[in-house]
Protein backbone atom coordinates (compact mmCIF):
# COMPACT_ATOMS: atom_id res chain seq x y z
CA UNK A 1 115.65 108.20 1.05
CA UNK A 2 113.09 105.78 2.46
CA UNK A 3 109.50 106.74 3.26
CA UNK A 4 108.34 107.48 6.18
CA UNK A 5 107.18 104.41 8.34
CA UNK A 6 103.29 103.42 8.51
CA UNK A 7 102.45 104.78 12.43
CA UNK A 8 99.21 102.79 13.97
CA UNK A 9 96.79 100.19 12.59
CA UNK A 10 98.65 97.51 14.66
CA UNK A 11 95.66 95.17 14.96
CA UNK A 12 94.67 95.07 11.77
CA UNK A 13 98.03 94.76 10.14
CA UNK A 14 98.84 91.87 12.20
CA UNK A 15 95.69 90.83 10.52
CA UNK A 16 96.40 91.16 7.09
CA UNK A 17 100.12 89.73 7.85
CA UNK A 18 98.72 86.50 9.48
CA UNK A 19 96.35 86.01 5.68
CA UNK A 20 99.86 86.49 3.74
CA UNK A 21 101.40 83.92 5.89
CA UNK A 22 98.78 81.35 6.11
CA UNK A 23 98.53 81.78 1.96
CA UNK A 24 94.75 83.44 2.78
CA UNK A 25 95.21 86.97 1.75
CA UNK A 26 92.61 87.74 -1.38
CA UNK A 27 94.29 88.15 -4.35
CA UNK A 28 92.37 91.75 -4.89
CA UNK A 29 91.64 94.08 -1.94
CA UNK A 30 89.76 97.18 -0.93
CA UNK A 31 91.06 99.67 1.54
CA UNK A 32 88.44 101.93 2.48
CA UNK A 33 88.40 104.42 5.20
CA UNK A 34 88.31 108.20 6.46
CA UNK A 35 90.65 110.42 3.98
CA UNK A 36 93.95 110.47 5.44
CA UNK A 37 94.23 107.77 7.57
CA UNK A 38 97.26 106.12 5.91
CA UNK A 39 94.91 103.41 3.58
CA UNK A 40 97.57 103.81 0.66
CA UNK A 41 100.56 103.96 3.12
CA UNK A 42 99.24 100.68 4.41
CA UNK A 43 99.16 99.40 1.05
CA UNK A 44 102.59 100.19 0.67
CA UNK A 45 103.52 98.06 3.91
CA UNK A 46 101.72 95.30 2.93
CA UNK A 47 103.12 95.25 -0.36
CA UNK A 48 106.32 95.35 1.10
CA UNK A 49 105.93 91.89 2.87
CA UNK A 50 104.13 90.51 -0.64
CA UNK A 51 107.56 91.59 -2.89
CA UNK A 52 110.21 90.64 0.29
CA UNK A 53 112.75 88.07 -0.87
CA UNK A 54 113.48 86.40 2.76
CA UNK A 55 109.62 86.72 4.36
CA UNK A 56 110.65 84.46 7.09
CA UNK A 57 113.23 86.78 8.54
CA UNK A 58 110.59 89.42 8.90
CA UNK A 59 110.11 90.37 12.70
CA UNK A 60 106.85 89.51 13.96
CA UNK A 61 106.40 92.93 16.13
CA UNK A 62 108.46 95.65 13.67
CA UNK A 63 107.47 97.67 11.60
CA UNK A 64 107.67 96.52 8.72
CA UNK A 65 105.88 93.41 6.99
CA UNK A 66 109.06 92.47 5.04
CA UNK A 67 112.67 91.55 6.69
CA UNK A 68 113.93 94.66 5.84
CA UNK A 69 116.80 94.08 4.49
CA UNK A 70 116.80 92.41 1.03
CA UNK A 71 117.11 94.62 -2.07
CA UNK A 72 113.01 93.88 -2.57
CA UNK A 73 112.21 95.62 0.97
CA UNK A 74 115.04 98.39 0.14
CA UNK A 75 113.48 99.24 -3.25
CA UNK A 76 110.27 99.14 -1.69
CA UNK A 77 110.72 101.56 1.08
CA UNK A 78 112.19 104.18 -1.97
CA UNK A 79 109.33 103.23 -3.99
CA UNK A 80 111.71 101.80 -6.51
CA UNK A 81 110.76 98.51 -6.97
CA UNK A 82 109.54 97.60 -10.71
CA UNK A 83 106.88 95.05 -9.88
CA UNK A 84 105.30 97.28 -7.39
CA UNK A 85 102.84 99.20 -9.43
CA UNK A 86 100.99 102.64 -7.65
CA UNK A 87 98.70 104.33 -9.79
CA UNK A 88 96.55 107.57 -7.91
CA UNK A 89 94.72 110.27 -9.80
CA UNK A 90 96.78 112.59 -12.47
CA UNK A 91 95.80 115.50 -14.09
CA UNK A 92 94.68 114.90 -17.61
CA UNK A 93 98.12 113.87 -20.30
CA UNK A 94 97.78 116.53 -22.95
CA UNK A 95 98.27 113.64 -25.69
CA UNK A 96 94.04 112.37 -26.14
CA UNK A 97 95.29 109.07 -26.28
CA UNK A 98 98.73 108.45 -24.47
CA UNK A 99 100.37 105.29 -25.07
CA UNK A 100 101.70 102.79 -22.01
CA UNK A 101 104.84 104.70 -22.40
CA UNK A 102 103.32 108.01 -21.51
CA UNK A 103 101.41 106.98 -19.08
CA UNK A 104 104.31 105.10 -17.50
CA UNK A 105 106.90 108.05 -17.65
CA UNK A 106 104.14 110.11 -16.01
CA UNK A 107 103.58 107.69 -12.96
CA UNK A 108 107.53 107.42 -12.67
CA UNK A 109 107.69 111.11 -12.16
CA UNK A 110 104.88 111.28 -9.72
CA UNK A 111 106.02 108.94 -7.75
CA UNK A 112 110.02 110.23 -7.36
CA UNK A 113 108.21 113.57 -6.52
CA UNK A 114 106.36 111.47 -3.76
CA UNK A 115 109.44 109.56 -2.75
CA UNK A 116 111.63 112.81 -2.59
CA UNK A 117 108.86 114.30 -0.37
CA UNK A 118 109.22 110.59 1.81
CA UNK A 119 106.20 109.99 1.20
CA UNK A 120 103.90 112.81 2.44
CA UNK A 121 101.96 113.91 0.10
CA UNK A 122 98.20 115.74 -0.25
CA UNK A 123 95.23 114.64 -1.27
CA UNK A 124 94.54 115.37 -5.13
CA UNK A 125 92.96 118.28 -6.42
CA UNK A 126 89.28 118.00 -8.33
CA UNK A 127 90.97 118.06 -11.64
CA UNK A 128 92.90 114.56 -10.99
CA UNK A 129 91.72 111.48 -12.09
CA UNK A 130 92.46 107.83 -13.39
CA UNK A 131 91.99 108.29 -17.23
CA UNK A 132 91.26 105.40 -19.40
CA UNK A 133 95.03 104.73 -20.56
CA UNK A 134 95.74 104.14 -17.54
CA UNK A 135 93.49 101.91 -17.06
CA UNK A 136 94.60 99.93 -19.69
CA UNK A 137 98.71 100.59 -18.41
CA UNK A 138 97.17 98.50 -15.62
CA UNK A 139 95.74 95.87 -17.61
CA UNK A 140 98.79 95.43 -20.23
CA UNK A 141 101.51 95.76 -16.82
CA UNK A 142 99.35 92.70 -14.99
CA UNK A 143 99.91 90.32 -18.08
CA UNK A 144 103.48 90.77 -17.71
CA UNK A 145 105.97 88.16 -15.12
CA UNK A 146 107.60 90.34 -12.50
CA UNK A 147 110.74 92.05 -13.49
CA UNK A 148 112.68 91.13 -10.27
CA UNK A 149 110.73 88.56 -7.75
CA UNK A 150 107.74 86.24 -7.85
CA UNK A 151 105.08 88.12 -7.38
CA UNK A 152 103.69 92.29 -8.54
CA UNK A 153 101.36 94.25 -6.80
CA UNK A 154 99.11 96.83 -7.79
CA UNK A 155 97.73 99.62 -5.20
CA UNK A 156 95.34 102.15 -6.87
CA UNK A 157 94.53 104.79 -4.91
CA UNK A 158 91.26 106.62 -4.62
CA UNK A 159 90.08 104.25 -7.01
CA UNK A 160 87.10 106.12 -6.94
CA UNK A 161 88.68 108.31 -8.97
CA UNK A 162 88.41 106.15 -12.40
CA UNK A 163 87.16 108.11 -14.58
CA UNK A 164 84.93 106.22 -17.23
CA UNK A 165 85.02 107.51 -20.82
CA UNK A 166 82.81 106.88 -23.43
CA UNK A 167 84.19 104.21 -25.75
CA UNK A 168 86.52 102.65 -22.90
CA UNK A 169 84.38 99.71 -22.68
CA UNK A 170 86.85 97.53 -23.58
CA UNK A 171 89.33 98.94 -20.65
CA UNK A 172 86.81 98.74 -18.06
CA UNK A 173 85.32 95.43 -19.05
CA UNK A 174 89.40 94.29 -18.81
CA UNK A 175 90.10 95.67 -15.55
CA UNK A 176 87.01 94.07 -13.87
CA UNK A 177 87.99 90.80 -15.87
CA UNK A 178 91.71 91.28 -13.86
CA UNK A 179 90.12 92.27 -10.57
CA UNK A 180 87.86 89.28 -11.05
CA UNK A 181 90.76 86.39 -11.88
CA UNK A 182 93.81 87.86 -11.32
CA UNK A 183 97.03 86.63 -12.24
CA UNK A 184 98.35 83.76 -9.59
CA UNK A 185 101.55 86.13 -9.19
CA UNK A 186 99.35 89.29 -8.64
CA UNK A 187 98.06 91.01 -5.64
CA UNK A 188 95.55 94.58 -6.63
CA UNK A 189 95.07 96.65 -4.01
CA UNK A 190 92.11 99.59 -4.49
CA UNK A 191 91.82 102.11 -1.77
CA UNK A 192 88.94 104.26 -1.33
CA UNK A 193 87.88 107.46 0.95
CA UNK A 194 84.35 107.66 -1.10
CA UNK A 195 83.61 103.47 -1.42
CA UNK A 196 79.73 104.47 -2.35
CA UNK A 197 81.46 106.36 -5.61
CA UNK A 198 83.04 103.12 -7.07
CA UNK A 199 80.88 101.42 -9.57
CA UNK A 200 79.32 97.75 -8.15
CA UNK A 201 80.84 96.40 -10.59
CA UNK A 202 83.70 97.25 -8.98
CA UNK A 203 83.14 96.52 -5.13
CA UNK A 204 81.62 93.09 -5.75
CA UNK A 205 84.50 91.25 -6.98
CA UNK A 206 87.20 93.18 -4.33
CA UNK A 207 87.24 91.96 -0.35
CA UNK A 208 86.42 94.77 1.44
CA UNK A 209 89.10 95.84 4.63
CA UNK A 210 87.68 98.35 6.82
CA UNK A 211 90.73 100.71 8.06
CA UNK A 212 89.90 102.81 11.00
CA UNK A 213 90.89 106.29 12.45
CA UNK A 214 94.44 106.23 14.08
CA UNK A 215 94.89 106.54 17.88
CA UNK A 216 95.84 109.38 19.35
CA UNK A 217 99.08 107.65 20.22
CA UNK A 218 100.12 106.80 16.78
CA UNK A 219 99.54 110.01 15.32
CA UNK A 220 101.55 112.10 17.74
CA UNK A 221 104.59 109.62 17.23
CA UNK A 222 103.63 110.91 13.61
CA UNK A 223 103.43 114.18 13.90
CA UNK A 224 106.97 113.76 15.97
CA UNK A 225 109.52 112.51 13.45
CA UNK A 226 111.73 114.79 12.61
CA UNK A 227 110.68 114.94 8.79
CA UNK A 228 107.05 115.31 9.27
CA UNK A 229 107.71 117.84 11.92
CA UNK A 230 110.19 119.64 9.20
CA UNK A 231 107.23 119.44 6.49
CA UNK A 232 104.40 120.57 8.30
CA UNK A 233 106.41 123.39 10.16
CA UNK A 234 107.48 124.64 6.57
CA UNK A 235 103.97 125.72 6.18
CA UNK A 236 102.62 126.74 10.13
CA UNK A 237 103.93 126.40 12.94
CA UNK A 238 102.18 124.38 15.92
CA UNK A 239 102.35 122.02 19.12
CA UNK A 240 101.94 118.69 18.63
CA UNK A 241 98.86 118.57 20.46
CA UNK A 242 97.39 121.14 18.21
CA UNK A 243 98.14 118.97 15.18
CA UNK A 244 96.93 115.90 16.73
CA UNK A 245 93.65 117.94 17.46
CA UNK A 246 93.35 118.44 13.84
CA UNK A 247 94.31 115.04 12.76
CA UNK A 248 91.40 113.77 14.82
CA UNK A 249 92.57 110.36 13.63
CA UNK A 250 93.72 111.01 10.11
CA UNK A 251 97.25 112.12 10.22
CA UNK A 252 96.94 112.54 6.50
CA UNK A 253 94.15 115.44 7.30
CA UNK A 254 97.81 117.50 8.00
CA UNK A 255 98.67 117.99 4.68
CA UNK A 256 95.18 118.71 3.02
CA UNK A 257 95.70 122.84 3.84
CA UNK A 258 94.82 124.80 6.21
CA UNK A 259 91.20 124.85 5.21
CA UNK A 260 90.18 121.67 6.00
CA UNK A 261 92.31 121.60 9.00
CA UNK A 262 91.01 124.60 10.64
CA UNK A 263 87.11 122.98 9.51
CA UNK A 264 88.01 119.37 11.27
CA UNK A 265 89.92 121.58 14.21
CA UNK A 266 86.19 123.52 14.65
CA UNK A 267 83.94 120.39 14.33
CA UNK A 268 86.50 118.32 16.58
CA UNK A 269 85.93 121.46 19.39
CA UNK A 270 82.23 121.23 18.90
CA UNK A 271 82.46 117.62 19.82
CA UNK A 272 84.58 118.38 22.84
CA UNK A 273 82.19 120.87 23.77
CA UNK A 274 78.98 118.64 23.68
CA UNK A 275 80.81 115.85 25.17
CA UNK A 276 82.31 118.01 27.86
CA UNK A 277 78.91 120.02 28.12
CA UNK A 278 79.49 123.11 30.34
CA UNK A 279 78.16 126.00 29.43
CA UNK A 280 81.54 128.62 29.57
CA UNK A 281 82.70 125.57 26.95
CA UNK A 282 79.40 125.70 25.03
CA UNK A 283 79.45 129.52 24.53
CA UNK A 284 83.22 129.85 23.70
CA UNK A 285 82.88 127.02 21.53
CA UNK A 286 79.79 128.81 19.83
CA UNK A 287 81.51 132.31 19.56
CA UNK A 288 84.54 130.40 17.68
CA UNK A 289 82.25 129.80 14.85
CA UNK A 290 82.63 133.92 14.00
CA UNK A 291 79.76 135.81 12.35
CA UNK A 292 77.37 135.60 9.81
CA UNK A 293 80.23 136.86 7.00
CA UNK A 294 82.06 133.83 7.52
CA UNK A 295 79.31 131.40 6.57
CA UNK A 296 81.63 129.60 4.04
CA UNK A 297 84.18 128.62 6.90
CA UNK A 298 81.00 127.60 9.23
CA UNK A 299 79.34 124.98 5.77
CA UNK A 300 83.20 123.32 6.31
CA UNK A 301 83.02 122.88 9.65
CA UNK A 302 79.77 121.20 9.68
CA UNK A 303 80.73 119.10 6.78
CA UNK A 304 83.83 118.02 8.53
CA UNK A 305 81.38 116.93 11.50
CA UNK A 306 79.30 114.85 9.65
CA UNK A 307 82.74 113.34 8.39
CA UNK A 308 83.68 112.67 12.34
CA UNK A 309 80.28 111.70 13.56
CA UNK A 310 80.20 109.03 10.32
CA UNK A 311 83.20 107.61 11.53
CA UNK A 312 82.03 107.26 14.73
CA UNK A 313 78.87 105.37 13.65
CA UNK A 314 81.06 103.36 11.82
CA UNK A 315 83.71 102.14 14.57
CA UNK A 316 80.19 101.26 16.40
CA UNK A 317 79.14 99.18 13.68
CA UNK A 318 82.69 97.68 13.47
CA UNK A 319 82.61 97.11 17.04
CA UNK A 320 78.72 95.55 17.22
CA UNK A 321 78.29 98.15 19.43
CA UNK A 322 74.68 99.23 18.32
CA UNK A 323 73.41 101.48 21.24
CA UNK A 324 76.77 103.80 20.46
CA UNK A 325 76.17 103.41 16.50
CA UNK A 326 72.59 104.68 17.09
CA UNK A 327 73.24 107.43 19.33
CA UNK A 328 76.12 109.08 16.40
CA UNK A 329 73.81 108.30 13.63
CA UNK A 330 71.40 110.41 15.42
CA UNK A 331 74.44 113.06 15.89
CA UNK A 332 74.59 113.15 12.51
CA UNK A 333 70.95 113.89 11.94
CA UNK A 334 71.37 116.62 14.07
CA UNK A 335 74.00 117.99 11.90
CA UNK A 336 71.98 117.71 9.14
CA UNK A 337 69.71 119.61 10.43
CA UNK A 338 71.99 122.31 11.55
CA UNK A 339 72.79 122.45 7.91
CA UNK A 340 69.40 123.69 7.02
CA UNK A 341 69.24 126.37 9.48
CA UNK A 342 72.80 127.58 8.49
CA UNK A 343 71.45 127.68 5.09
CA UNK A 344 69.20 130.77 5.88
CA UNK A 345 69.54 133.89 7.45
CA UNK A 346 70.77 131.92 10.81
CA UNK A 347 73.90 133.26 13.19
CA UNK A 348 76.60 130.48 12.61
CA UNK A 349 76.84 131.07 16.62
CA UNK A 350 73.35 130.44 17.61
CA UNK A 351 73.07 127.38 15.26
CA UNK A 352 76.43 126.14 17.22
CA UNK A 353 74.70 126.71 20.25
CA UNK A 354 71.87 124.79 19.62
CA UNK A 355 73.99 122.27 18.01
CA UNK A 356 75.83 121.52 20.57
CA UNK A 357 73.40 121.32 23.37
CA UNK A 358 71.42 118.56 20.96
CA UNK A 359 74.77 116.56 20.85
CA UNK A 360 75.43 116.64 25.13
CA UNK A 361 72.36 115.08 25.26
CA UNK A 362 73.42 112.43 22.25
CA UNK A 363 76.83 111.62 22.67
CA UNK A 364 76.95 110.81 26.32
C-alpha cells in the first residue's frame, strides 16, 4: 500500500519543483523545521519527482511531484524503489562493527515496518541514532550507478542524529567529501528538527530550505483520511478540531504520545488565552495547569511554548516581518522566565497567570 500523501507546504513545493525543472535544485539539501511538520515526508515527494521516469507528464497542481504512474513513482509511493536511499536513527546493531549488509537488511526492515504503517510513524526514541556503519553504507551506496533509473537519492533524517565515534574519521571525513561533490546522478537530502546540533562542517556545504508549520487547513484534511483517522483513533479517541489543536502546525506532533500532545495542547491554550485576553479565559486557562504535584506536566508545557513562540519568531524572520519577530522573541523571554519561577516553590497556576497576562500585552 502507498503512503499517505504529503498534506500542505504548497508554496514551497512548487518551489523546490520549479529548481528540479529549471536543472537548479542543489545537488545536497537541508530540510529543517519544527518536529513533525512533514520535512522527511517532503523529502519523500520530492524524491519522487527526482526518480520519475516520464517527469513531463507530472501535473503541475497534484499532488505529487512525479506523473504518477510509471513503475519509478509506484515504487516510490511503497517506498520500494532501490535507488531511493532513507536512512533515520536505529537503535544500536548488536554486531560492534556491522558490515553494509547488516546495516542494509536493518534499513530494509525499518522501512517495510514504516511502509506497512503508510507511512506514519513517531519520532525516535533517545536511544536511536546514525552509527558510523551507516555512515559509511551511505558513502559505499553513493559510489554505486542507480539500480533502475538515472539518478539515486539519499534523505537522512534527523541528521542530527549522527552519532560520531572515535576512530570514524575516515567515515565522517567521506561523507562531508560526498555532501561536498556529490555524484552528478545524486541528490542527498538531510533533514533536521535540531539544525544548531549538526556539526558546521556539516551545514556549510548543504543549502539550507526552511519548511514551515502547516496550515490549519492542511492538517485537518490530515487528520481526516480515513487511515490517519484509523491510526490515531487506535490509541484515543478525539474531534478533529481537538487534534488539529494539538498539531498546532505539526501534524507529525500526533503520533509523538500523549505526553507531548497534551504539553503542546496546554502551551497552544496559553497562547489562545493571552491572545484572546479575558480574564474568565485567563483564569480557566491558569487552573488547567493543575497543582504544584504536577510540576513535571507544567516543565512540558512550557517547553512546548518556547517550541511555538520559536516558530513564531521564525515565520517573522521568514516573512521580514521584524516588529512581529521582536514582539515573540520577547514572548519567549517571558517564558524563560516563567521557567525560573516554576523552578522553585511557585504554583504552576499563579506562574500561568502571570504568564499569560505578560504575553496579552506581547502578542497583540
Amino acid at each position: 500500500m502507498p503512503i499517505i500523501d504529503l498534506y500542505g507546504h504548497e508554496h514551497l513545493r512548487e518551489r523546490l519543483l520549479e529548481s528540479v525543472r529549471s536543472g537548479g535544485l542543489p545537488s545536497s539539501l537541508l530540510f529543517q523545521g519544527t518536529r513533525g511538520v512533514g520535512k522527511q515526508r517532503l523529502a519523500l515527494w520530492l524524491a519522487e519527482g527526482l526518480l520519475c521516469a516520464s517527469p513531463d507528464k507530472a501535473p503541475r497542481d497534484g499532488p505529487r511531484s512525479g506523473c504518477g504512474q510509471c513503475a519509478a513513482c509506484r515504487y516510490g509511493a511503497e517506498l520500494t524503489h532501490p535507488d531511493l536511499h532513507w536512512i533515520f536513527p536505529r537503535p544500536r546493531l548488536k554486531d560492534s562493527d556491522p558490515d553494509l549488509d547488516q546495516v542494509r537488511d536493518d534499513y530494509a526492515e525499518a522501512i517495510a515496518e514504516r511502509a506497512a504503517n503508510h507511512g506514519l510513524y513517531a519520532a525516535p526514541s533517545g536511544s536511536e541514532g546514525i552509527y558510523v556503519a551507516t555512515v559509511r553504507s551511505i558513502v559505499q551506496r553513493a559510489a554505486i550507478s542507480p539500480a533502475i533509473g538515472k539518478r539515486k537519492v539519499f534523505i537522512v533524517g534527523d541528521a542530527e542524529r549522527m552519532v560520531p565515534q572515535e576512530g570514524a574519521d575516515m567515515a565522517a571525513n567521506a561523507f562531508l567529501k560526498l555532501l561536498e561533490e556529490p555524484p552528478a546522478d545524486t541528490t542527498i537530502i538531510l533533514t533536521s528538527s535540531e539544525p544548531g546540533a549538526l556539526l558546521p562542517t556539516i551545514k556549510s556545504r548543504v543549502v539550507t530550505v526552511r519548511v514551515p508549520l502547516v496550515a490549519d487547513k492542511a492538517v485537518r484534511a490530515f487528520v481526516e483520511n480515513p487511515i490517519v483517522k484509523k491510526t490515531l483513533d487506535a490509541s484515543a479517541k478525539a474531534s478533529t478540531a481537538e487534534r488539529v489543536r494539538i498539531a498546532a502546525g505539526a501534524p507529525g506532533r500526533l503520533f509523538s504520545g500523549s505526553a507531548e500532545a497534551r504539553a503542546t495542547m496546554n502551551a497552544r491554550r496559553i497562547v489562545d488565552a493571552a491572545i484572546g485576553a479575558r480574564p474568565a479565559l485567563i483564569h480557566s486557562t491558569a487552573l488547567g495547569q493543575g497543582s504544584m504535584g504536577a510540576r513535571g506536566n507544567f516543565a512540558d508545557t512550557l517547553d512546548a511554548l518556547v517550541e511555538l513562540l520559536g516558530e513564531r519568531v521564525r515565520d517573522a524572520l521568514h516573512r521580514k516581518d521584524l516588529p512581529s519577530a521582536a514582539s515573540a522573541a520577547r514572548a519567549v523571554d517571558a517564558v524563560l522566565q516563567a521557567q525560573t519561577y516554576a523552578s522553585g516553590n511557585v504554583s504552576p497556576q499563579l506562574v500561568t497567570s502571570r504568564l499569560i497576562r505578560e504575553l496579552s500585552t506581547t502578542l497583540r
